[in-house]
Protein backbone atom coordinates (compact mmCIF):
# COMPACT_ATOMS: atom_id res chain seq x y z
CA UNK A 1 3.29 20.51 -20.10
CA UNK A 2 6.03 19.38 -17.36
CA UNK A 3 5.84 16.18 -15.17
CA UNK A 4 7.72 16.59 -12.05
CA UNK A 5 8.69 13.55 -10.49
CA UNK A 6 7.60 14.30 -6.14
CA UNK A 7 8.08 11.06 -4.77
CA UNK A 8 8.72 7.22 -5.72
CA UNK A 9 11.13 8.14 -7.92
CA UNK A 10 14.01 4.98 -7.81
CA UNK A 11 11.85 3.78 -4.19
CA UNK A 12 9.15 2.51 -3.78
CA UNK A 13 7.28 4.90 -1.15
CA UNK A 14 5.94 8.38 -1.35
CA UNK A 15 4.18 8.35 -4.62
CA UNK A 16 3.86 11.80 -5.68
CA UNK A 17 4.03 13.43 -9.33
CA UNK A 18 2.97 17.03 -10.35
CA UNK A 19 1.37 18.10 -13.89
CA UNK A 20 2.04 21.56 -14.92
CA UNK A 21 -0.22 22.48 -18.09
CA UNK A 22 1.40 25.31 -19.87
CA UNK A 23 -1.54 27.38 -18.92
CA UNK A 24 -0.65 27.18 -15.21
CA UNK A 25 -3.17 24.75 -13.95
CA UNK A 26 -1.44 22.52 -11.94
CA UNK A 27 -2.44 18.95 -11.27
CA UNK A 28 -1.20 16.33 -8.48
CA UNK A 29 -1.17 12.58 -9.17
CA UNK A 30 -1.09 11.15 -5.58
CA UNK A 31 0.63 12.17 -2.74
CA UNK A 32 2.04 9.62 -0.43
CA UNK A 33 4.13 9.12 2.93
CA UNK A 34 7.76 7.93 2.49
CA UNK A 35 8.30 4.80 4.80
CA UNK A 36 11.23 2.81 5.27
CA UNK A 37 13.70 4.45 7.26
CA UNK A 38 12.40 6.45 9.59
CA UNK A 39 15.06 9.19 10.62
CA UNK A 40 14.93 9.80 6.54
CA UNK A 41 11.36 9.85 6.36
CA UNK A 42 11.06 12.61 9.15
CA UNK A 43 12.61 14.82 6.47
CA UNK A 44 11.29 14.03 3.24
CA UNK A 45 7.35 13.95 4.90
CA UNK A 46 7.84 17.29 6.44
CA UNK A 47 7.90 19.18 3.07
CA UNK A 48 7.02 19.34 -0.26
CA UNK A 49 9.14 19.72 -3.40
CA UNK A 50 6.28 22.05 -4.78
CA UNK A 51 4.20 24.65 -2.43
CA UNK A 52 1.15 23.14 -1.33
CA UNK A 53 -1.00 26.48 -1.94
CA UNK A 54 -0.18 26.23 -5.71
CA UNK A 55 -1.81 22.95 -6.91
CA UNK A 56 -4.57 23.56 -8.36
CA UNK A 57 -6.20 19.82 -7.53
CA UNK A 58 -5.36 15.97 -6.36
CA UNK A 59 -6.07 13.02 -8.20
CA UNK A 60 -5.58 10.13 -5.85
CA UNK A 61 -4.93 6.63 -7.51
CA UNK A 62 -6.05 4.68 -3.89
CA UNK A 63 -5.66 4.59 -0.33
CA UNK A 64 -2.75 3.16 0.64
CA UNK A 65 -1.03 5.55 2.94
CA UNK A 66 2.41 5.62 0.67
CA UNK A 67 -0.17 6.63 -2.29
CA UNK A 68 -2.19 9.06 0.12
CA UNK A 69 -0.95 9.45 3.81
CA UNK A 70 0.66 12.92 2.73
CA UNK A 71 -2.67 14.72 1.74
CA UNK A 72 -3.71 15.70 5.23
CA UNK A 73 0.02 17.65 5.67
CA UNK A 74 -0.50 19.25 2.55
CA UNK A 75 -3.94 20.42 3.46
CA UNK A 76 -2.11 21.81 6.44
CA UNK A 77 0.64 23.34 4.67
CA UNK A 78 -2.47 24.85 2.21
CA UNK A 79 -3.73 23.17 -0.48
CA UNK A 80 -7.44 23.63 -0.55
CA UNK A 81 -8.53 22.32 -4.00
CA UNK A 82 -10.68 19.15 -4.84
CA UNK A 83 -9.39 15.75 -4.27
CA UNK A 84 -10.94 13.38 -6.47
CA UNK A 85 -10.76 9.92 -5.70
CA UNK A 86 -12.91 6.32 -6.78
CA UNK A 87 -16.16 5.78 -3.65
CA UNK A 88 -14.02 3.51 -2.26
CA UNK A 89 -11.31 4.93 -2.05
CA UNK A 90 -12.65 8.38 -0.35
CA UNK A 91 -14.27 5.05 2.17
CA UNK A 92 -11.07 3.43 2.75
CA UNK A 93 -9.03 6.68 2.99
CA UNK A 94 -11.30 8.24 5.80
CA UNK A 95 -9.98 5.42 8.13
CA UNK A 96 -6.66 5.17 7.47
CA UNK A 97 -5.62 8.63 7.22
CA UNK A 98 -7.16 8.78 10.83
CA UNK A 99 -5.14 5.58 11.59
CA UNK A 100 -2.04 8.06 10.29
CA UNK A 101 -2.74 11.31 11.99
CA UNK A 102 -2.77 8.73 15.64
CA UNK A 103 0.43 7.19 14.59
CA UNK A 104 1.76 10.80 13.79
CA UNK A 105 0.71 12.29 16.83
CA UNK A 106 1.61 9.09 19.46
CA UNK A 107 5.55 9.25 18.12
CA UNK A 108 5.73 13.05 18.52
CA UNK A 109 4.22 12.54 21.91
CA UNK A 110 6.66 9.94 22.62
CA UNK A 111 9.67 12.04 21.48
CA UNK A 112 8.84 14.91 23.22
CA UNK A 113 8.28 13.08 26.82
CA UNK A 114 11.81 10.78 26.12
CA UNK A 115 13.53 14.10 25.20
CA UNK A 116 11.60 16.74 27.75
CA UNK A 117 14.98 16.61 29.97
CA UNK A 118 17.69 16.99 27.44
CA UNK A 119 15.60 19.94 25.62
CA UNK A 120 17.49 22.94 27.39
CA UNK A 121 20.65 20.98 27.84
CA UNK A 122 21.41 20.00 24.77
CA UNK A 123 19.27 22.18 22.45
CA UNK A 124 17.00 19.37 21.51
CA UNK A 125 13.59 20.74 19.91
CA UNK A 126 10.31 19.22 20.66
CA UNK A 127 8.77 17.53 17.75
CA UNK A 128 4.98 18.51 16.29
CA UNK A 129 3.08 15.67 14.46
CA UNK A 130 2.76 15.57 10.82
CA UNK A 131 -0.31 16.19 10.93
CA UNK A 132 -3.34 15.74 13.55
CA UNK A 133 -7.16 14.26 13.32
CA UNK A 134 -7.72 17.88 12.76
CA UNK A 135 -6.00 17.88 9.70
CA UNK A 136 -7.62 14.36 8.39
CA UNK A 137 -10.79 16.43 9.01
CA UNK A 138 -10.40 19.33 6.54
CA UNK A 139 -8.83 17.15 4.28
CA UNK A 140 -11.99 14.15 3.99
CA UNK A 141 -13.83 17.58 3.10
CA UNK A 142 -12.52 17.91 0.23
CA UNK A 143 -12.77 14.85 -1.60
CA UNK A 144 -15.29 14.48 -4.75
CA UNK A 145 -15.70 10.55 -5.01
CA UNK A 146 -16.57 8.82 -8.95
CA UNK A 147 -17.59 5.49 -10.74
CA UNK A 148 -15.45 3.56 -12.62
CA UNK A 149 -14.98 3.95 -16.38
CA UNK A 150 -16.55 7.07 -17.16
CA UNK A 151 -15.31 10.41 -17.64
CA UNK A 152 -15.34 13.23 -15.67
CA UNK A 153 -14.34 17.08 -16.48
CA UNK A 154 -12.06 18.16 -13.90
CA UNK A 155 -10.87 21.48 -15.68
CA UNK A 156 -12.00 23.38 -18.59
CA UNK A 157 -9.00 21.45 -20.68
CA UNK A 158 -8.87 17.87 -18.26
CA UNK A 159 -10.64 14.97 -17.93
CA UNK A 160 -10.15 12.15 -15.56
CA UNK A 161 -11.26 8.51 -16.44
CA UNK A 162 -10.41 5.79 -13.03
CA UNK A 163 -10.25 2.34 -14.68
CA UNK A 164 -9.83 -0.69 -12.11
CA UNK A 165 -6.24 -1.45 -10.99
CA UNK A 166 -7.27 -4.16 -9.25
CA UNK A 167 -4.69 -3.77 -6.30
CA UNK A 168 -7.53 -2.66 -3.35
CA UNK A 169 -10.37 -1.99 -2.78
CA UNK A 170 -11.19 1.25 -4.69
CA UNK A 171 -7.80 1.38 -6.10
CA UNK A 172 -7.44 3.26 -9.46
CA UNK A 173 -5.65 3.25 -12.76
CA UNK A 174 -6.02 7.00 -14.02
CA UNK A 175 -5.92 8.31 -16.88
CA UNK A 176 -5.66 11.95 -17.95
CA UNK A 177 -7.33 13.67 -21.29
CA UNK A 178 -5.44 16.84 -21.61
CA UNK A 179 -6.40 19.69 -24.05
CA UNK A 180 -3.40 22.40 -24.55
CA UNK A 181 -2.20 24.21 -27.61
CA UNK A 182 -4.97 23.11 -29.84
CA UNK A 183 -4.39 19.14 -29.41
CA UNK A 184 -5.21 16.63 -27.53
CA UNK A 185 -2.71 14.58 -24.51
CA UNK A 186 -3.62 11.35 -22.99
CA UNK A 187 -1.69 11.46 -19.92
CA UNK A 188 -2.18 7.22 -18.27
CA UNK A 189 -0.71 6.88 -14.55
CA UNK A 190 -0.95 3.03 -13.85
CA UNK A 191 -0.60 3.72 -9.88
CA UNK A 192 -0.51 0.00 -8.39
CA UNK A 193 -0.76 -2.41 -10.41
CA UNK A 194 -3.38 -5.51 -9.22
CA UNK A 195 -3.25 -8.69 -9.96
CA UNK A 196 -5.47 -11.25 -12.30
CA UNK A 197 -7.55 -14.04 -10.49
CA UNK A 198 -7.02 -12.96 -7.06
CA UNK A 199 -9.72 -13.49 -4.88
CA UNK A 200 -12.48 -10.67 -3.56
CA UNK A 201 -11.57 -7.82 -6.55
CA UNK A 202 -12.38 -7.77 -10.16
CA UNK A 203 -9.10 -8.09 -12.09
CA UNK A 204 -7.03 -5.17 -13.55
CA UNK A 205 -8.97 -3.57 -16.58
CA UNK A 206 -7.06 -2.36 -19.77
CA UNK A 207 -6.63 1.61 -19.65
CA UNK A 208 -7.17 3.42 -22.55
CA UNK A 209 -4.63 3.92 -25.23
CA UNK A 210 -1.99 6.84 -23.91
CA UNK A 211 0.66 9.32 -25.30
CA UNK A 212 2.74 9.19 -22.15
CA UNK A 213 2.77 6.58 -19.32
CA UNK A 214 3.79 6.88 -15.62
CA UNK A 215 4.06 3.27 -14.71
CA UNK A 216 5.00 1.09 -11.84
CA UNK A 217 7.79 -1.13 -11.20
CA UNK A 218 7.83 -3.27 -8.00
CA UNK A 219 8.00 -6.52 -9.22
CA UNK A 220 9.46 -5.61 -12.66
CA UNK A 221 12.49 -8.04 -11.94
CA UNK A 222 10.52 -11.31 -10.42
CA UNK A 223 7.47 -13.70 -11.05
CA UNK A 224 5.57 -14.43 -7.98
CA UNK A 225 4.22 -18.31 -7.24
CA UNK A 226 1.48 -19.76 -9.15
CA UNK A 227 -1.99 -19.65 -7.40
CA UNK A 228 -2.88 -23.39 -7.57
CA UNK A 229 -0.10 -24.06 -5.00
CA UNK A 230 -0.94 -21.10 -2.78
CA UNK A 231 -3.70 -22.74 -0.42
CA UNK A 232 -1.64 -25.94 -0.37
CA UNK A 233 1.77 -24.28 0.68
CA UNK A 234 -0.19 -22.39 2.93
CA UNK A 235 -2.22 -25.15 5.11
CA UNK A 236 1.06 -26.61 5.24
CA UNK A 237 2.89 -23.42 7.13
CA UNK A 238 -0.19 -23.64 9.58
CA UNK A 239 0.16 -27.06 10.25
CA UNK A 240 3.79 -27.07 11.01
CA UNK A 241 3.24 -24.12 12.97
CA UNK A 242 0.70 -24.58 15.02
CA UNK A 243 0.59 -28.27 15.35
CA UNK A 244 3.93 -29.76 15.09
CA UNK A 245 5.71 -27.06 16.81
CA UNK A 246 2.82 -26.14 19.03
CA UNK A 247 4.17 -22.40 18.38
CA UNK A 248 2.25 -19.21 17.05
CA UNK A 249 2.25 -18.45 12.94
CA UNK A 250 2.48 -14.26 12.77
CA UNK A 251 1.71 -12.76 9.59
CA UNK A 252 2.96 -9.21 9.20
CA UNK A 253 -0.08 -7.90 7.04
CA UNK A 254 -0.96 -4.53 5.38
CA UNK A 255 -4.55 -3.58 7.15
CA UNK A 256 -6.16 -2.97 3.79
CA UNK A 257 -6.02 -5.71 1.01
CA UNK A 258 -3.90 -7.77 2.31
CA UNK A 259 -5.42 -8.90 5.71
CA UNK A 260 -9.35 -9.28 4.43
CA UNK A 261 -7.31 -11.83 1.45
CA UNK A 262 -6.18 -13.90 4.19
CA UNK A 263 -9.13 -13.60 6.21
CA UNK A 264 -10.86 -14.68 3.23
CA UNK A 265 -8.90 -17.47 2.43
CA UNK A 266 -9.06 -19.16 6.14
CA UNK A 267 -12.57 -18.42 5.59
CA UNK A 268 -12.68 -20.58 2.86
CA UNK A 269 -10.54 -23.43 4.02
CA UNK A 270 -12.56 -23.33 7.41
CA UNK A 271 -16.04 -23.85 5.19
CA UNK A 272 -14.26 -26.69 2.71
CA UNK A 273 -13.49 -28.44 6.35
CA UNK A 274 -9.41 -28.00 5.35
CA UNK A 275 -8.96 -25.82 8.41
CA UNK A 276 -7.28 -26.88 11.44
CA UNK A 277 -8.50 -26.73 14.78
CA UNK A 278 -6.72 -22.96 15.68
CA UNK A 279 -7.50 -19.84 16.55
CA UNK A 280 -7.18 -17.23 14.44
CA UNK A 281 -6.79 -13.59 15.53
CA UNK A 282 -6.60 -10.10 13.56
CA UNK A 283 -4.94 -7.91 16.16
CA UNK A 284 -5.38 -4.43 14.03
CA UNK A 285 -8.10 -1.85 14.80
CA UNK A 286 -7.36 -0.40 11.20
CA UNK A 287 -8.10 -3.86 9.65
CA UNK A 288 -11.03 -4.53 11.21
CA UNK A 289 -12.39 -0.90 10.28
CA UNK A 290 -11.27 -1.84 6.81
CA UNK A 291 -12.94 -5.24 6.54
CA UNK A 292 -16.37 -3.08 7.57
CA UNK A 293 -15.51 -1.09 4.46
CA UNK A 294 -14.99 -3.89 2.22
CA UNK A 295 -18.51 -4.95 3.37
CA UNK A 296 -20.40 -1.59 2.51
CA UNK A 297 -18.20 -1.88 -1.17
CA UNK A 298 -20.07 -4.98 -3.04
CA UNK A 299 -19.63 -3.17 -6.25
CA UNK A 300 -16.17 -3.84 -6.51
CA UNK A 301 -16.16 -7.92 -5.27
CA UNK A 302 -15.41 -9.91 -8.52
CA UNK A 303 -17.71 -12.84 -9.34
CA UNK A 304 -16.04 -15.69 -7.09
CA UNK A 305 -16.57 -14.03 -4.04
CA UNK A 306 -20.25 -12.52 -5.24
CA UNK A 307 -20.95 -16.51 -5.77
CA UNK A 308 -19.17 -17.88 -2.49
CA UNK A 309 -21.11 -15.21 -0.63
CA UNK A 310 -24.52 -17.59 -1.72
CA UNK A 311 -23.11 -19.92 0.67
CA UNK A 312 -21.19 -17.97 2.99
CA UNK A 313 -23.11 -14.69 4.14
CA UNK A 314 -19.90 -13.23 6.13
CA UNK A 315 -16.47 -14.23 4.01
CA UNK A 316 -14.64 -12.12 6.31
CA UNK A 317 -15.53 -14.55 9.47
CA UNK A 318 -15.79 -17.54 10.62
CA UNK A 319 -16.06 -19.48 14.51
CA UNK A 320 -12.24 -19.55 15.17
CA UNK A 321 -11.90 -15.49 14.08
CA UNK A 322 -11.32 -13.13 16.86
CA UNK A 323 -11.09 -9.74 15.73
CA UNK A 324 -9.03 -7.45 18.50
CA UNK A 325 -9.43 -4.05 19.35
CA UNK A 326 -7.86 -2.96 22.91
CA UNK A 327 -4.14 -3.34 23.45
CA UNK A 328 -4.76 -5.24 26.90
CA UNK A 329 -6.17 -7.98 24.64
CA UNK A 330 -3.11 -7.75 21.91
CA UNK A 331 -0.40 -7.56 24.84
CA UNK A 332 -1.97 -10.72 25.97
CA UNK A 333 -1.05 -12.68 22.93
CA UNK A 334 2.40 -12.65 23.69
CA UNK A 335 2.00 -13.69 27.38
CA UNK A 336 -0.22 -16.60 26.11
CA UNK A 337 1.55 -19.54 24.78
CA UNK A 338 -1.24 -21.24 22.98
CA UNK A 339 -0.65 -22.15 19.30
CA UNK A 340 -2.35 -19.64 17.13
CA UNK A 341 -2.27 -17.49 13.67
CA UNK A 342 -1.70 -13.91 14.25
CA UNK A 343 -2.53 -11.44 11.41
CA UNK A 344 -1.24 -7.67 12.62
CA UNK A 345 -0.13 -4.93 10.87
CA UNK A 346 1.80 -3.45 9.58
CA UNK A 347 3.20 -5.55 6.44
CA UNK A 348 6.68 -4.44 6.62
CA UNK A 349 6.84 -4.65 10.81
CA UNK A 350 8.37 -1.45 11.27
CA UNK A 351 5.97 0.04 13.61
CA UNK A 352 1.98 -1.18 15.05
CA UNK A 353 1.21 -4.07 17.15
CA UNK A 354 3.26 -6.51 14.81
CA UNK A 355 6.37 -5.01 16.00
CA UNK A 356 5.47 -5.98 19.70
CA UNK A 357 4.90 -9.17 18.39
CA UNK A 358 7.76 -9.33 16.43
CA UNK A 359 10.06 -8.48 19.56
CA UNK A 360 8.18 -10.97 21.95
CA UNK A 361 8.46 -14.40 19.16
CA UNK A 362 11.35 -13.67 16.86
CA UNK A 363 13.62 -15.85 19.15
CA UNK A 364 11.24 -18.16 19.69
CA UNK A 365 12.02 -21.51 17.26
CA UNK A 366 8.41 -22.54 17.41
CA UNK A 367 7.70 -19.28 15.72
CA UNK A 368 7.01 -18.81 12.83
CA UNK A 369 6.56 -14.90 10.57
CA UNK A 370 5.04 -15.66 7.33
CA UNK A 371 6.34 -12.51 5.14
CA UNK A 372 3.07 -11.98 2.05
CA UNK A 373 4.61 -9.13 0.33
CA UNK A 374 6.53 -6.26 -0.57
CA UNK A 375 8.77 -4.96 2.40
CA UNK A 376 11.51 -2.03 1.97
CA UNK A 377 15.12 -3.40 2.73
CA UNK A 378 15.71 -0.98 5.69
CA UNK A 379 12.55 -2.50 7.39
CA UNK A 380 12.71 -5.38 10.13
CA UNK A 381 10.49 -6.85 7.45
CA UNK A 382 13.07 -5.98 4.49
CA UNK A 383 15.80 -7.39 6.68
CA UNK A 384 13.56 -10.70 7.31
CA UNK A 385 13.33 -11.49 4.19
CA UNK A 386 17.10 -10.89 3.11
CA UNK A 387 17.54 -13.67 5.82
CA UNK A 388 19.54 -11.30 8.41
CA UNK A 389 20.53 -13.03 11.60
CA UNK A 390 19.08 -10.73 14.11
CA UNK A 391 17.26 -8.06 14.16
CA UNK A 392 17.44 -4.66 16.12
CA UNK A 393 14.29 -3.98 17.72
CA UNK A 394 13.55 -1.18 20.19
CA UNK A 395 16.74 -0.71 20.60
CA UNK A 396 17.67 -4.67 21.71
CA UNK A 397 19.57 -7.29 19.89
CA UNK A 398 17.56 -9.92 18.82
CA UNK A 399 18.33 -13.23 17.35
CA UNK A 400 16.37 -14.67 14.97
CA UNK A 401 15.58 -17.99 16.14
CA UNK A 402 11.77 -18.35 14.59
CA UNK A 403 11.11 -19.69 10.95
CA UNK A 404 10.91 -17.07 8.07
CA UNK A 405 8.22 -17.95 5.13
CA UNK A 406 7.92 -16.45 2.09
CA UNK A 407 4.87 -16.19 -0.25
CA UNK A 408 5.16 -13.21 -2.47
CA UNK A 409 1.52 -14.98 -4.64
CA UNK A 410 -0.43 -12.93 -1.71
CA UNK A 411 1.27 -9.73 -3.25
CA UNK A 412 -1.79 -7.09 -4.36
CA UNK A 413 1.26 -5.68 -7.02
CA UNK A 414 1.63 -7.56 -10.17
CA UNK A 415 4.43 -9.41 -11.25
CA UNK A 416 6.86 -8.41 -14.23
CA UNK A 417 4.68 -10.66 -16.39
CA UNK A 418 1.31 -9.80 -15.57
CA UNK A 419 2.55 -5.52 -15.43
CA UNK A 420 4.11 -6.67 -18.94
CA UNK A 421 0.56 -7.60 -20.27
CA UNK A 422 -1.26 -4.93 -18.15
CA UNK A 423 0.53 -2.22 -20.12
CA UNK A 424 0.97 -4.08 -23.62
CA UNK A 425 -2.19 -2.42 -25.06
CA UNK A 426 -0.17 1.15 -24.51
CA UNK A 427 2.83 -0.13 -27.16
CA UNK A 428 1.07 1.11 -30.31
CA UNK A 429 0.43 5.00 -29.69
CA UNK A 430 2.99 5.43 -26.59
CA UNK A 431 5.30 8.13 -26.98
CA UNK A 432 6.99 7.63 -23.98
CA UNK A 433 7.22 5.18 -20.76
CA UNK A 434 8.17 6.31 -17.22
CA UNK A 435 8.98 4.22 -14.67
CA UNK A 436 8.32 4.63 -10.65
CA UNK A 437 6.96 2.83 -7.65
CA UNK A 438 10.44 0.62 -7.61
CA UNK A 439 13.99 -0.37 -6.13
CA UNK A 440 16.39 1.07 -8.99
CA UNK A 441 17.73 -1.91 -9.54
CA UNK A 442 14.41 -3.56 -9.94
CA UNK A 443 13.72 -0.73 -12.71
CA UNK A 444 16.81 -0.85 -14.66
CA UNK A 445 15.58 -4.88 -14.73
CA UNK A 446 11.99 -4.19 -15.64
CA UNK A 447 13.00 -1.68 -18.27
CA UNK A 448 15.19 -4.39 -19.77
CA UNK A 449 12.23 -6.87 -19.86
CA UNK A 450 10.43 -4.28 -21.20
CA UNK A 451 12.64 -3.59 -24.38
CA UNK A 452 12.86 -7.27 -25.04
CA UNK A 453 9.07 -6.82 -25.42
CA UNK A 454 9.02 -3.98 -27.90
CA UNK A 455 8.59 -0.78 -25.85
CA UNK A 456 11.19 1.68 -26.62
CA UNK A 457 11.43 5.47 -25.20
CA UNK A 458 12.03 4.19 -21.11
CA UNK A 459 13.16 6.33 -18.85
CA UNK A 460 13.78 5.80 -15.32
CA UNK A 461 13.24 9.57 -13.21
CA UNK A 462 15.14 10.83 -10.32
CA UNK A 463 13.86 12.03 -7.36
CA UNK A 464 12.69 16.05 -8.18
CA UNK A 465 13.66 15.69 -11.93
CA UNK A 466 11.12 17.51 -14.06
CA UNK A 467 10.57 16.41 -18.12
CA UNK A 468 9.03 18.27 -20.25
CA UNK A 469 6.56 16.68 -22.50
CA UNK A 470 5.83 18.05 -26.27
């Protein structure tokens, strides 16, 4: 069989990786959006390094759109096979593809009507979405959703075992029981990689012993901050914020996993009577369609949560929690100059209502962005983070005169530690270790750690490289 390496090969986006059995069959392991820069990303979304009508099926690790936001375009481009995917994540995947296909269609819109003069001029052609709500449609059709930790017989010579990962809600380690040429393959694909005792999910659970490993790599060079400090550190952003500056505290959060954690853990500090007197809003439509998600999911809350919910019916609200829909009542944020906490999307800032906000407060110095995870370096989040000096931001110079935070312990990826003993069970029978999801620098760093620890046979692919596997 061949692996052929589609996406998130030396980046972190676009996840994408195609199985080719010797007998034909043809097998997809995610198949993601590329996001970062965007002129680039208009090119490597609109095709495929494989044709679409050939795969045979999907297996989708979880919903985050740079794991899944791709699958509606290649339904388009037609694919019509199964998609098989965890309950949760067919849940989670229904809104935020839809989220995607409005996003797609609102910037071709917007192109077309900025361009409409210059198109005979200059030659400029108008622009068609990605993909529409159309698209989203047939593609939700074809999704087969399964339990955790059983197997399932996906081809006369597959089967497909999800395991926890740990990372979202639904998300998936998967791994791959492959019979060709009278033996027996265990293919493992780690996807995302969660993290141990973080609050609402169960922790990452061991996958089963495999020949070859596709693993990820985004925090293969760095260990994030302990959890004991995290609520401390936190209250104490708030209160400088809010009530010694008297400014607002934005936090650029993913809508899925990253925003209900927060929520969650204001929640929490608002029942132990820790929580200061501010309001709190969640200006994302997609976030509050994925907390109502998360609520219908139980089966995948960990014990903590099950146990705090005893107390605390609704963990995902609380008195000071306004949840915001309509863009009149997001605009109005930045006209109001009331000290607040802000969680928008999206994490990285490099498009939704966060932008908005980022362009209204950056040069504000009683502002404050509080950056909770990974962010590409070409995004205003990426750039943030790397401490630039100003920012360019609808096409205006802006100086950054707010605060930047960092707390990378709200990260749903593991760090190099906790990947290190997420994969350590693979080291007896594992033939061979490939490395994805990551900066290449990062990779070449967690491939190093890696040898230190025993694993040997590392290799780091390139973007459309194809390895054949004995």
């Amino acid at each position: 069989m061949n692996i052929k390496f589609c996406g998130a090969a030396r980046q972190v986006t676009g996840s994408s990786h195609l199985l080719t059995l010797d007998n034909g069959f043809t097998l997809l392991l995610d198949c993601g959006l590329f996001q970062g820069n965007y002129k680039e990303d208009l090119v490597s979304n609109g095709h495929f390094l494989f044709n679409p009508e050939a795969i045979d099926c999907v297996v989708l690790s979880h919903a985050h759109i740079d794991h899944c936001g791709r699958l509606p375009k290649l339904v388009k481009d037609g694919y019509k096979g199964p998609i098989h995917s965890t309950h949760a994540t067919r849940s989670l995947c229904t809104i935020m593809l839809l989220d995607s296909a409005h996003i797609q269609e609102k910037d071709a819109e917007f192109f077309n009507k900025k361009n409409n003069d210059r198109r005979d001029e200059e030659g400029i052609a108008m622009r068609d979405p990605l993909y529409t709500s159309k698209d989203v449609d047939s593609a939700m059709r074809l999704f087969v959703g399964y339990g955790y930790d059983q197997w399932h017989k996906i081809h006369d010579d597959v089967r497909v075992m999800f395991t926890d990962a740990g990372h979202i809600l639904g998300s998936a380690a998967v791994t791959l029981e492959i019979r060709e040429n009278g033996k027996t393959t265990m293919l493992g694909f780690t996807a995302d990689i969660g993290r141990p005792n973080r609050p609402i999910l169960r922790d990452p659970q061991p996958m089963p012993e495999c020949d070859y490993l596709i693993c990820e790599s985004t925090y293969g060079d760095r260990i994030h901050e302990s959890q004991p400090n995290e609520m401390e550190r936190f209250l104490r952003i708030i209160k400088k914020t809010c009530l010694e500056k008297r400014g607002k505290l934005i936090i650029p959060a993913f809508s899925v996993g990253r925003t209900q954690e927060i929520v969650y853990l204001l929640d929490q500090a608002n029942t132990a009577g820790l929580m200061p007197k501010v309001k709190v809003y969640v200006d994302s439509p997609l976030a509050i369609n994925a907390t109502a998600v998360y609520g219908s999911h139980p089966e995948c809350f960990d014990n903590q949560l099950n146990e705090y919910m005893l107390i605390d019916t609704n963990p995902f609200g609380f008195n000071d929690l306004t949840y915001i829909r309509q863009t009149e009542e997001s605009k109005g944020l930045n006209n109001s100059k009331e000290p607040c906490i802000i969680i928008s999307s999206s994490g990285m800032m490099n498009a939704g209502r966060v932008k908005h906000h980022l362009f209204n407060n950056v040069e504000d110095p009683r502002a404050t962005f509080l950056i909770v995870g990974y962010c590409s370096p070409d995004t205003p989040g990426g750039k943030l983070r790397a401490g630039a000096p100003g920012l360019k931001i609808f096409n205006q110079y802006k100086e950054v005169k707010a605060d930047v935070e960092i707390m990378d312990s709200f990260s749903a990826h593991g760090d190099r530690d906790e990947m290190k003993d997420f994969v350590y069970n693979q080291k007896p029978k594992l033939k061979k270790l490939f490395l994805v999801h990551g900066e290449y620098d990062t990779q070449q760093a967690w491939r190093s750690y890696l040898r230190e620890n025993g694993f040997q046979h590392i290799e780091i692919p390139a973007m459309g490289e194809t390895v054949r596997l004995e």
